[in-house]
N, C-alpha and C. Protein backbone atom coordinates (compact mmCIF):
# COMPACT_ATOMS: atom_id res chain seq x y z
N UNK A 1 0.85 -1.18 0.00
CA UNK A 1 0.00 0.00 0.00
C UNK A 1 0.89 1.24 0.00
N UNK A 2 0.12 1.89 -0.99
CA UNK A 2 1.36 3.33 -0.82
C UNK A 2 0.91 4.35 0.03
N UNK A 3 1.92 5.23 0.66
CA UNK A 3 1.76 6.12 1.48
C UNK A 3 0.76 7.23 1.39
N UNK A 4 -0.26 7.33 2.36
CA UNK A 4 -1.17 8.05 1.27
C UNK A 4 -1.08 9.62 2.61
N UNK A 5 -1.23 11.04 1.43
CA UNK A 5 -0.79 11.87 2.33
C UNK A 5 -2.49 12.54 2.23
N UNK A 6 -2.32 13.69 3.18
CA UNK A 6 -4.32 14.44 2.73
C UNK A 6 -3.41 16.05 3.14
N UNK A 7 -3.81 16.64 2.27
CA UNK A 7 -3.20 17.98 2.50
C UNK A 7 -4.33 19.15 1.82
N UNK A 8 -4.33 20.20 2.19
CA UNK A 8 -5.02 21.26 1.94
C UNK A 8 -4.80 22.30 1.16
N UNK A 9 -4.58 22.50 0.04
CA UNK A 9 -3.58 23.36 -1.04
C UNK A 9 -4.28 23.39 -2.53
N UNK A 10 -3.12 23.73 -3.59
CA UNK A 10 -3.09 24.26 -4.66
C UNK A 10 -2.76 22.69 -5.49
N UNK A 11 -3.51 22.00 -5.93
CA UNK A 11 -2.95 20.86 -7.06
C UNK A 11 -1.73 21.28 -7.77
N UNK A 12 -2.35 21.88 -8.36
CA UNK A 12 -1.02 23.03 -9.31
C UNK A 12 0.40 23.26 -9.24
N UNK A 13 0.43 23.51 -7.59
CA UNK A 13 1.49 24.11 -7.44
C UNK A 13 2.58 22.69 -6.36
N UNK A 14 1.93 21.53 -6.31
CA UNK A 14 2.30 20.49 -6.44
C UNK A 14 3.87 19.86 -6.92
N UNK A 15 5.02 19.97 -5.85
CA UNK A 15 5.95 19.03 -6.62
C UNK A 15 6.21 17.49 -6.39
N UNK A 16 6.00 17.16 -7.24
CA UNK A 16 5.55 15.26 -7.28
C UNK A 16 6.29 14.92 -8.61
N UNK A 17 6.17 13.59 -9.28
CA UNK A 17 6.39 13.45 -10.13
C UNK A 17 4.76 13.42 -10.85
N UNK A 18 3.84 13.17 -10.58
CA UNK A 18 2.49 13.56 -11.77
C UNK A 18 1.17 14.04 -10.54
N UNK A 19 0.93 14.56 -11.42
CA UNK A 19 -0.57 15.32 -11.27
C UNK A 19 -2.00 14.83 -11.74
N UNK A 20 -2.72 14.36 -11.07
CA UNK A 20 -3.63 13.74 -11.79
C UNK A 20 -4.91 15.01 -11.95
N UNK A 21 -5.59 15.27 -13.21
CA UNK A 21 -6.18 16.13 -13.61
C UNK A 21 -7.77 15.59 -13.62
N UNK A 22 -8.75 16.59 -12.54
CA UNK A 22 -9.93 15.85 -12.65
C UNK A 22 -10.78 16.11 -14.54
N UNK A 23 -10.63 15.60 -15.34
CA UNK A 23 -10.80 16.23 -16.89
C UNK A 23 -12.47 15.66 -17.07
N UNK A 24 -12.52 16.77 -18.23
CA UNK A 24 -13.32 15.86 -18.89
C UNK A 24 -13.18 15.11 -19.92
N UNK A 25 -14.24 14.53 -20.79
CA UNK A 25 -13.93 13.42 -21.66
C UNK A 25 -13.24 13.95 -22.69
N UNK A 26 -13.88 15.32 -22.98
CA UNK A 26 -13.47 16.04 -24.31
C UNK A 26 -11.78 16.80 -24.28
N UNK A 27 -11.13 16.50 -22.92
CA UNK A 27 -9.60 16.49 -22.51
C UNK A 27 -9.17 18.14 -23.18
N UNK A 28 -9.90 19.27 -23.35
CA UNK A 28 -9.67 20.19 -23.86
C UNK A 28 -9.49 21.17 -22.98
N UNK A 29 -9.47 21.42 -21.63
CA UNK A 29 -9.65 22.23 -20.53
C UNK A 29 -11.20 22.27 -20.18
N UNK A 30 -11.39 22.93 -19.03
CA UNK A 30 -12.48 23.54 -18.80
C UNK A 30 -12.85 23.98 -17.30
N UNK A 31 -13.57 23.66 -16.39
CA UNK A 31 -13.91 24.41 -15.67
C UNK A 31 -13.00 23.56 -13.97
N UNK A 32 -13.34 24.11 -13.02
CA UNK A 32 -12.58 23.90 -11.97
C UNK A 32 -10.93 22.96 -11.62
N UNK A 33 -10.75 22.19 -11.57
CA UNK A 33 -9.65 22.01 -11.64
C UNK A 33 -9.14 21.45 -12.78
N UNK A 34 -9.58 21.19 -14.06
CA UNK A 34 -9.49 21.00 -15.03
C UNK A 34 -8.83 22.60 -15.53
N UNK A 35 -9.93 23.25 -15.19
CA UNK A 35 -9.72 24.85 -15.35
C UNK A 35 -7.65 24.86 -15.24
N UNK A 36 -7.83 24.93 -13.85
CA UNK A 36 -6.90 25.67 -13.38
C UNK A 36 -5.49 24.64 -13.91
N UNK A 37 -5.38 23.43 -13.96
CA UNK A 37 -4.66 22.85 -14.65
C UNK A 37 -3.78 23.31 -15.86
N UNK A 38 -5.26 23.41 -16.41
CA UNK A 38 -4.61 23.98 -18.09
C UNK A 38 -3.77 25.01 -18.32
N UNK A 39 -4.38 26.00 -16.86
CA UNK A 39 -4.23 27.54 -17.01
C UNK A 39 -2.40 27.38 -16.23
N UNK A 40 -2.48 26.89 -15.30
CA UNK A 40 -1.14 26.71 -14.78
C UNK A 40 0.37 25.88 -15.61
N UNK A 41 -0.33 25.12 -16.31
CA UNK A 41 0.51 24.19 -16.94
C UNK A 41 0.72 25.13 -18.39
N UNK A 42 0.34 25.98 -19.33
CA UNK A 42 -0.19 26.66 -20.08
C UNK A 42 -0.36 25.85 -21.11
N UNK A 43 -0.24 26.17 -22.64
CA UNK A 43 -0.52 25.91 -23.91
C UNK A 43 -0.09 24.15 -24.24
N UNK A 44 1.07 23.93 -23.65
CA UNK A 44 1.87 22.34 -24.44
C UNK A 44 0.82 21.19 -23.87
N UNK A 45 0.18 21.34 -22.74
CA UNK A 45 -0.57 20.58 -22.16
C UNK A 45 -1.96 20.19 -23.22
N UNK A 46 -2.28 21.58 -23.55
CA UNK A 46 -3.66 21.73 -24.05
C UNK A 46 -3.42 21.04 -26.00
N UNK A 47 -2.09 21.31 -26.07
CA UNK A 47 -1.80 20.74 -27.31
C UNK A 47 -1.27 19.05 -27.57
N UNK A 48 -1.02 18.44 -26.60
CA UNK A 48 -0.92 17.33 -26.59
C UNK A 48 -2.39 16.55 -26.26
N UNK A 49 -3.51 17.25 -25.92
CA UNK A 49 -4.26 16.54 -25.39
C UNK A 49 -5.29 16.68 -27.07
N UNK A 50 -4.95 17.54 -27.85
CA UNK A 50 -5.49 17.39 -29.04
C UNK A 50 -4.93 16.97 -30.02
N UNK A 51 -3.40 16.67 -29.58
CA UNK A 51 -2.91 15.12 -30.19
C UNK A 51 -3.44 14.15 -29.87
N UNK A 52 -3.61 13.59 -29.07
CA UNK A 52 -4.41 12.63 -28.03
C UNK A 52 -5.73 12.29 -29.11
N UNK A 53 -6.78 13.59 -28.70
CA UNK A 53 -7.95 13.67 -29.41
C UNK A 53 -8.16 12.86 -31.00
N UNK A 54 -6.71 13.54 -31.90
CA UNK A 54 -6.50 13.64 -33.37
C UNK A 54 -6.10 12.48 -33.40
N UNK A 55 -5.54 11.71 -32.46
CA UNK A 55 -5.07 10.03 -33.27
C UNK A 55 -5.76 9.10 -32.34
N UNK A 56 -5.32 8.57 -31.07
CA UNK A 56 -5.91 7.41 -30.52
C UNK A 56 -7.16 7.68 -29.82
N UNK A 57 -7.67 8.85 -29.46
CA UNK A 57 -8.80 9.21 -28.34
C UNK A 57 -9.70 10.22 -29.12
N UNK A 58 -10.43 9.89 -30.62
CA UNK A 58 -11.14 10.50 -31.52
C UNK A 58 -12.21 10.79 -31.16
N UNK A 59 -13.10 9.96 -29.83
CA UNK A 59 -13.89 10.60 -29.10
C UNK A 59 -14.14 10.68 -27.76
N UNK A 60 -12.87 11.16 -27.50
CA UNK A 60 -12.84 11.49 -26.06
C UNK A 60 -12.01 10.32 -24.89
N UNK A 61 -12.13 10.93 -24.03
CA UNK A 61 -11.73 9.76 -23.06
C UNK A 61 -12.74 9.62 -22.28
N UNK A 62 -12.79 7.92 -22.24
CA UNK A 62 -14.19 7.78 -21.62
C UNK A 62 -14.10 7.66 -20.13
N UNK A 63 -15.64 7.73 -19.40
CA UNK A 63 -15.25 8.39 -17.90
C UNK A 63 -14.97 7.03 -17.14
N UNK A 64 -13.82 7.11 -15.97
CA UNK A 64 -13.40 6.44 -15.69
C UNK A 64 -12.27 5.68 -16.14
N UNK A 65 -11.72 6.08 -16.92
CA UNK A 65 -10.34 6.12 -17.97
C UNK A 65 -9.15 7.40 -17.91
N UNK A 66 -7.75 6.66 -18.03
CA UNK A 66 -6.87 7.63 -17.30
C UNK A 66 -6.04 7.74 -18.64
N UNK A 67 -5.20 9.27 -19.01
CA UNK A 67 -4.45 9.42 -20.18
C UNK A 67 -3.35 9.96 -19.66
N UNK A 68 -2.22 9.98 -20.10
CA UNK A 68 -1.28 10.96 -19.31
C UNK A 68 -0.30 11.86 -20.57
N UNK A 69 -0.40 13.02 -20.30
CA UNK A 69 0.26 14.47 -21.19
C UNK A 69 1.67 14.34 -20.11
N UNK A 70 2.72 15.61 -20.56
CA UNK A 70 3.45 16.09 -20.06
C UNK A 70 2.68 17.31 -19.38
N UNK A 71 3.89 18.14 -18.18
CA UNK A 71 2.96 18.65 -17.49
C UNK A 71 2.97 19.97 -17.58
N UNK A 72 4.28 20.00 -18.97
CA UNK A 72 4.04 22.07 -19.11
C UNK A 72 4.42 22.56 -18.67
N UNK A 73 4.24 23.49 -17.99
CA UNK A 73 5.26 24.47 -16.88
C UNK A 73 4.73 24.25 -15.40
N UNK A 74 4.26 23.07 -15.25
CA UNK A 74 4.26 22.37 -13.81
C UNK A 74 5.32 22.06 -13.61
N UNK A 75 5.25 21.82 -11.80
CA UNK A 75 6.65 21.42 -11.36
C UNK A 75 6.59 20.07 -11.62
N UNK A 76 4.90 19.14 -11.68
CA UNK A 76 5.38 17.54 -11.96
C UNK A 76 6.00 17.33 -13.38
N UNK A 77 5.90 16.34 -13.82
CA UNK A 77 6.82 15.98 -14.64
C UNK A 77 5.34 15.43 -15.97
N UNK A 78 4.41 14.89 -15.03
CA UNK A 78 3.30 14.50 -16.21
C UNK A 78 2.13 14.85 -15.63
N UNK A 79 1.10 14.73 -16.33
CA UNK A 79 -0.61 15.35 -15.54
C UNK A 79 -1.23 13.98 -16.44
N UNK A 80 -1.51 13.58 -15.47
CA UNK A 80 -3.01 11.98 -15.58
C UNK A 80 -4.16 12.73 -16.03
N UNK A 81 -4.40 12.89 -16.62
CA UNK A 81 -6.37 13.29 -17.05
C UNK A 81 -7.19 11.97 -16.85
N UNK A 82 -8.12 12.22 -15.68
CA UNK A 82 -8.80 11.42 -15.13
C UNK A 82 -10.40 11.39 -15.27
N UNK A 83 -11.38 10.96 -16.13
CA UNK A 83 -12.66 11.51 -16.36
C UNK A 83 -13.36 10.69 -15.57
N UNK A 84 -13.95 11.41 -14.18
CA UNK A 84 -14.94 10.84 -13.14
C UNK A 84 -16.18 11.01 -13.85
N UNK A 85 -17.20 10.23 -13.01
CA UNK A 85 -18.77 10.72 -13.31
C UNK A 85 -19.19 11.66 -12.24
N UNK A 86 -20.54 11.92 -13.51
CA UNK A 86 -21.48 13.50 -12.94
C UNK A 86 -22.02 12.44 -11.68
N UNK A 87 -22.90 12.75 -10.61
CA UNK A 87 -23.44 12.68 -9.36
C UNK A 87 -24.33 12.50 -10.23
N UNK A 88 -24.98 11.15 -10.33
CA UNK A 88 -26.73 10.95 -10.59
C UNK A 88 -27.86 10.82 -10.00
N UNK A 89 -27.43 11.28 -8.48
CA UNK A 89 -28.12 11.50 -7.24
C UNK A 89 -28.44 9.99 -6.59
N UNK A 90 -28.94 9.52 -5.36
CA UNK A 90 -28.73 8.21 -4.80
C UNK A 90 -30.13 6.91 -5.90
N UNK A 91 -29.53 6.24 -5.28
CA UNK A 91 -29.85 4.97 -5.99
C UNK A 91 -29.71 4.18 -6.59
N UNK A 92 -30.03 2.94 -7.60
CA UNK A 92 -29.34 2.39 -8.05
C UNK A 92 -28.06 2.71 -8.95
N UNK A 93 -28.49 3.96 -9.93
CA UNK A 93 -27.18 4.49 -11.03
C UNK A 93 -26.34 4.86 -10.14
N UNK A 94 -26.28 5.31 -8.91
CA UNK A 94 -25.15 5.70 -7.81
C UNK A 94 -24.21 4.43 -8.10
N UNK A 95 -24.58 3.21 -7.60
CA UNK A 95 -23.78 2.40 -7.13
C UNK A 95 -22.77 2.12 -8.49
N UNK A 96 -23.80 1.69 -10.07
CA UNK A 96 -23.02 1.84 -10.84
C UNK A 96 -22.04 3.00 -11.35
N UNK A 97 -22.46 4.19 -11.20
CA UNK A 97 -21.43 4.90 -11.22
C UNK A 97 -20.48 5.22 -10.08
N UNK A 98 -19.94 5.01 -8.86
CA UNK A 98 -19.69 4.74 -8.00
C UNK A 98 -18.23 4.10 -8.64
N UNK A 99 -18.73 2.74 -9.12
CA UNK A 99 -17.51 1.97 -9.82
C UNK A 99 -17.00 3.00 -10.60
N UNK A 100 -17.40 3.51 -11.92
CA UNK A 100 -16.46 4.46 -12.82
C UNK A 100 -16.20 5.57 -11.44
N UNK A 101 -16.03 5.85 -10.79
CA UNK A 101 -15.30 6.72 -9.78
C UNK A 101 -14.15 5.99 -9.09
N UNK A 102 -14.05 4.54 -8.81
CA UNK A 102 -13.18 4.39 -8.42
C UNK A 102 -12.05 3.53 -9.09
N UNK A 103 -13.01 3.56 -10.79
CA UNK A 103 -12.25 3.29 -11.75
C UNK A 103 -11.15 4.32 -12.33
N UNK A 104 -11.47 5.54 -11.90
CA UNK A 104 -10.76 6.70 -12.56
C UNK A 104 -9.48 6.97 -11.84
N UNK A 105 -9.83 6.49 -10.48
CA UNK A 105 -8.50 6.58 -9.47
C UNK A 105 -7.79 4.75 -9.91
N UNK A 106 -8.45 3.78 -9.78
CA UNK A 106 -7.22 2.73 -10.10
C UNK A 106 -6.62 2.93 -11.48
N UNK A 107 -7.20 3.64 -12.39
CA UNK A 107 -6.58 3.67 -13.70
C UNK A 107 -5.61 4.81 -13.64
N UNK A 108 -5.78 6.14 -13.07
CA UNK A 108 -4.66 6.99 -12.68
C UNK A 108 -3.75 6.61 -12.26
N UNK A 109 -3.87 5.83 -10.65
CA UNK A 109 -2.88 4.81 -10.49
C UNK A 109 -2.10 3.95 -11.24
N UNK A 110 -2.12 3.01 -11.79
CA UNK A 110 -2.45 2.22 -12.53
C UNK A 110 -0.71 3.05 -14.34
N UNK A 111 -1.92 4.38 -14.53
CA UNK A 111 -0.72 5.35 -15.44
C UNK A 111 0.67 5.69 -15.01
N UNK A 112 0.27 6.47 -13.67
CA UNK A 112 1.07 6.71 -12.74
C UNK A 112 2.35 6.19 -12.59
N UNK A 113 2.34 4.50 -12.39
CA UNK A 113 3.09 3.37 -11.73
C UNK A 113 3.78 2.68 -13.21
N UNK A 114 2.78 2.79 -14.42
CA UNK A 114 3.06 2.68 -15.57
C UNK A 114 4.70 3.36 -15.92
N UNK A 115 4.13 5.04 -15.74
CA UNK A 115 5.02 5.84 -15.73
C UNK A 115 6.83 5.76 -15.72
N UNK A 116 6.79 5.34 -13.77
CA UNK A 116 7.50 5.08 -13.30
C UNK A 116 7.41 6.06 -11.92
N UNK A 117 6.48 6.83 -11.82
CA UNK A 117 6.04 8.01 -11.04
C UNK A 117 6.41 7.04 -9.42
N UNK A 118 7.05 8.18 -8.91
CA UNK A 118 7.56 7.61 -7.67
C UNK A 118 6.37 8.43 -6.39
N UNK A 119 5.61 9.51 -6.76
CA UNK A 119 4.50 10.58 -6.35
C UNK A 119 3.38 10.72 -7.34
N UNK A 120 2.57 10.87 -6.40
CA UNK A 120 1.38 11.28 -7.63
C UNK A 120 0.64 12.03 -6.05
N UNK A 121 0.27 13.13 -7.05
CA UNK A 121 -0.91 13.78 -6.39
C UNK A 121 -2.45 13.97 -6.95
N UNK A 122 -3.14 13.98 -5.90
CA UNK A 122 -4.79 13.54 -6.69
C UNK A 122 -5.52 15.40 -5.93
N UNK A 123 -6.87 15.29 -6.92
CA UNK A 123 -7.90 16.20 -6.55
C UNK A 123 -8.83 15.18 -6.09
N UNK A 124 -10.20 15.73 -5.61
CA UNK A 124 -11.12 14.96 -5.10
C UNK A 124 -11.65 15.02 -6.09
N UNK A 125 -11.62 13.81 -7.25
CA UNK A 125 -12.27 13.43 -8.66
C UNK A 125 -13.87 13.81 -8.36
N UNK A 126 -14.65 14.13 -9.23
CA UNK A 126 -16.15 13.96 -9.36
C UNK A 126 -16.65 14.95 -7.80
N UNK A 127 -15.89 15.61 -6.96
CA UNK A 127 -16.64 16.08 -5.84
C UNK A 127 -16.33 17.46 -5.85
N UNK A 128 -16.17 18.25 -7.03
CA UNK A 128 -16.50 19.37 -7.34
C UNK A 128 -17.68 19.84 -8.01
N UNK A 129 -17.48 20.50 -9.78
CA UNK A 129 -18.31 20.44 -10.59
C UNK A 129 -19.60 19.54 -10.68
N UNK A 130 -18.96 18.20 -10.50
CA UNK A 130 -19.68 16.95 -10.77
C UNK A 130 -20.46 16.82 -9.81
N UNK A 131 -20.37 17.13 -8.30
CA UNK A 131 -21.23 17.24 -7.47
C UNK A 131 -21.64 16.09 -6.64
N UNK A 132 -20.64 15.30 -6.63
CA UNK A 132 -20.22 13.68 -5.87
C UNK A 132 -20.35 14.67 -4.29
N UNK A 133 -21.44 13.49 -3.90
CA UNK A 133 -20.87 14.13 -2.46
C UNK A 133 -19.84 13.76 -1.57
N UNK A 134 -19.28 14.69 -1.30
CA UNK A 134 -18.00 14.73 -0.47
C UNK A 134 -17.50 13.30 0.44
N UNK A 135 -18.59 13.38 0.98
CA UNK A 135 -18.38 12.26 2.61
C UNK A 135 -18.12 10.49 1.14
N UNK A 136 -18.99 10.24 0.26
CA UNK A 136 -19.13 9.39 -0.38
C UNK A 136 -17.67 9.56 -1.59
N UNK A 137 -17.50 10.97 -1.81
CA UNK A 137 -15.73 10.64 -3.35
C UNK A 137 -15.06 10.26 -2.21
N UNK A 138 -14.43 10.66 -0.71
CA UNK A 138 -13.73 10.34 -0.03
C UNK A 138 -13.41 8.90 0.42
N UNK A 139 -14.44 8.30 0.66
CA UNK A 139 -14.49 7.16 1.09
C UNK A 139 -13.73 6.04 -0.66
N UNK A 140 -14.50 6.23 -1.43
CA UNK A 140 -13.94 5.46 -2.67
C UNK A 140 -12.71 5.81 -2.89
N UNK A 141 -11.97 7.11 -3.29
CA UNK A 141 -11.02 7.88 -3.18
C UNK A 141 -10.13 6.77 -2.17
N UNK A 142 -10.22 6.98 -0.98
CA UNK A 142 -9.05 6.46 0.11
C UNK A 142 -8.82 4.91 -0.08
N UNK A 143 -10.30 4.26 -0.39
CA UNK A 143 -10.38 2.80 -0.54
C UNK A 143 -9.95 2.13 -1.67
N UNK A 144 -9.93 3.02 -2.73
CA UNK A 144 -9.51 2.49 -4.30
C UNK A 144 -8.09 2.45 -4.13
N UNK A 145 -7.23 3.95 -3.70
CA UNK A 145 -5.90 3.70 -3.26
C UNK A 145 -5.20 3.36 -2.74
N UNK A 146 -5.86 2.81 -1.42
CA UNK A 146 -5.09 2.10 -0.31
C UNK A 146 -5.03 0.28 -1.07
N UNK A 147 -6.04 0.02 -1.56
CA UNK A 147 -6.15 -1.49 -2.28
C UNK A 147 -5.25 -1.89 -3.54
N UNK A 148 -4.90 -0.61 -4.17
CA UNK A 148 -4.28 -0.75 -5.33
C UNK A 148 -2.53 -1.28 -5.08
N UNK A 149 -2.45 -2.38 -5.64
CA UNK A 149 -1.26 -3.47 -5.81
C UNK A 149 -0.08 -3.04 -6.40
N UNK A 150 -0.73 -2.06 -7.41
CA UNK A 150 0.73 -1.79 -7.80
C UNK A 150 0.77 -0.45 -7.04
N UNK A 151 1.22 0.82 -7.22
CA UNK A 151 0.80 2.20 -6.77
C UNK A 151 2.19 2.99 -6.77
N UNK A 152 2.74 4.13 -7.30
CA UNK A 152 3.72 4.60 -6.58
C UNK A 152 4.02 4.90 -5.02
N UNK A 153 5.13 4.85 -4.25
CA UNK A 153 4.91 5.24 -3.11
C UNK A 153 4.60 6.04 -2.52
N UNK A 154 4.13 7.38 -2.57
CA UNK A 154 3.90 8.19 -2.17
C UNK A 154 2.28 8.64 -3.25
N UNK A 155 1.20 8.48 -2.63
CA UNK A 155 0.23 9.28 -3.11
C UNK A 155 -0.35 10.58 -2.31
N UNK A 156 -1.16 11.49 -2.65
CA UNK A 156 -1.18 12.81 -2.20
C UNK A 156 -2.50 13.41 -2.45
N UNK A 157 -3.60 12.91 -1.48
CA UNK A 157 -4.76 13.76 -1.67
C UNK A 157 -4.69 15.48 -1.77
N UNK A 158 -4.62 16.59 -2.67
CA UNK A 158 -4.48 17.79 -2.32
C UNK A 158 -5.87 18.43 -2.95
N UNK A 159 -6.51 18.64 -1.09
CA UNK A 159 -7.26 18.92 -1.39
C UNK A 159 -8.37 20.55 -1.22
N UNK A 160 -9.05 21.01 -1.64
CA UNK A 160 -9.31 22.12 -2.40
C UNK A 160 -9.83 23.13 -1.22
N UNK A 161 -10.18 22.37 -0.13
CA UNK A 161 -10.91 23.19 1.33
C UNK A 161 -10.61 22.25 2.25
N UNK A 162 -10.92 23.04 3.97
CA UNK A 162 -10.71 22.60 4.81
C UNK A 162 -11.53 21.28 5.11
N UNK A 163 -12.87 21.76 4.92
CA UNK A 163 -13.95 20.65 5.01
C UNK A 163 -14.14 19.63 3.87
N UNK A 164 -13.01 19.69 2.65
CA UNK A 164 -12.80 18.79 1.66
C UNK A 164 -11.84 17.66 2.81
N UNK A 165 -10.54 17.78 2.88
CA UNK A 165 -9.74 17.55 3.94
C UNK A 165 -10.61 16.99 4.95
N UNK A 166 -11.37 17.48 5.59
CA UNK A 166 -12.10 17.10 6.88
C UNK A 166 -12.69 15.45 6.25
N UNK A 167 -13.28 15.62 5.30
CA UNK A 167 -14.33 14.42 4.57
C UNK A 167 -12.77 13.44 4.57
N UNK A 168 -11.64 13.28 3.98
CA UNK A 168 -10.86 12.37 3.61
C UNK A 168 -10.01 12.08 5.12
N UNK A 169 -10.30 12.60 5.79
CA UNK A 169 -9.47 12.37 6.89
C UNK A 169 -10.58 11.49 7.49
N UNK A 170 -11.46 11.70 7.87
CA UNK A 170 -12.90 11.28 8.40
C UNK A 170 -12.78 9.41 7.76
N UNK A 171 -12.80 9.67 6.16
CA UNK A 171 -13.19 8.39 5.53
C UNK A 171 -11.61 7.46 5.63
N UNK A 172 -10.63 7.88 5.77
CA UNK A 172 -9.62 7.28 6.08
C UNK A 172 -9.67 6.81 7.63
N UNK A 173 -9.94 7.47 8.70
CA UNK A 173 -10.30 6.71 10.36
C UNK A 173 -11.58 5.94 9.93
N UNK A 174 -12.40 5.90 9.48
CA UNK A 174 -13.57 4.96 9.21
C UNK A 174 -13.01 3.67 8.54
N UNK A 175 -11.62 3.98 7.59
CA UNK A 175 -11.31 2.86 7.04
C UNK A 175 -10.28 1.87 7.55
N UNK A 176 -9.63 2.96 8.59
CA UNK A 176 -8.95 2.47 9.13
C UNK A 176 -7.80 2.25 8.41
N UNK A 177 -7.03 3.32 8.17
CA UNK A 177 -6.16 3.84 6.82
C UNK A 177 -5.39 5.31 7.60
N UNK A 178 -4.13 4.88 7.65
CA UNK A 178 -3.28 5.75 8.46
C UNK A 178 -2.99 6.81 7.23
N UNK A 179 -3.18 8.26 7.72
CA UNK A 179 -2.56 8.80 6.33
C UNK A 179 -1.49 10.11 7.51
N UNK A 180 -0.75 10.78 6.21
CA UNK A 180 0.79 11.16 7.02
C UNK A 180 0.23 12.64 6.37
């Protein structure tokens, strides 16, 4: 199991070896940390991901599927584009989408370790924009990564508020999952 850290900060400004990017399918930028990704990393990011688009990923990356760019004028070295699902509110489509949520983190992983990434830092996939509730991305979030076999050693929840933080710290003592 790799070391899993929960911190309160800037994704962005992140030094790790990769960044995992909460994206969407269409991998073109856009709004919240996708947003700020693009905007921090600037132009080479946004142009490899429409290489991406133009040869193997012609329609998109599908959700729950991980791609990895270089990271631009980030301090990591690569950015994971990670496409979670929208919140379809409780019930049965929860549970199935639930899985593509904690498919998006073993497949980040999964790139990551591919890599050779010795760090990776994560956002709270799907519990922004997407509107995952908090107490529920946390719990999958901590449980997908702590289970994952292969993993770099060092992973890095960085996350966006105090009471974001509060939820992953919470679902890590519930899991019984030491984080540093």
């Amino acid at each position: 199991m790799p070391r899993i850290e929960l911190v309160t900060g800037d994704l962005t400004a992140e030094h790790v070896d990769a960044i995992v990017n909460a994206a969407n399918s269409a991998l073109l930028g856009g709004g919240g940390v996708d947003g700020a990704v693009h905007r921090a990393g600037g132009p080479e990011i946004l142009a490899e991901c429409r290489r991406l688009r133009a040869t193997t990923l012609p329609d998109g990356l599908p959700t729950g599927e991980a791609v990895a760019t270089g990271a631009g004028r980030l301090h990591a070295r690569w950015v994971i584009h990670a496409v979670g699902p929208v919140w379809p509110g409780p019930g049965a489509e929860a549970d199935a989408r639930r899985e593509l949520l904690a498919a998006a983190y073993r497949n980040s992983i999964a790139v990551a370790a591919g890599l050779g990434a010795a760090s990776v830092a994560f956002p709270a996939i799907s519990a922004g924009v997407y509107g995952w509730p908090a107490d529920d991305a946390a719990r999958v979030a901590i449980a997908t990564v702590a289970a994952a076999q292969t993993a770099p050693p060092l992973v890095r929840f960085v996350l966006f508020s105090q009471r974001m933080h509060d939820e992953f710290q919470a679902a890590a003592g519930h899991l019984g999952i030491e984080t540093g």
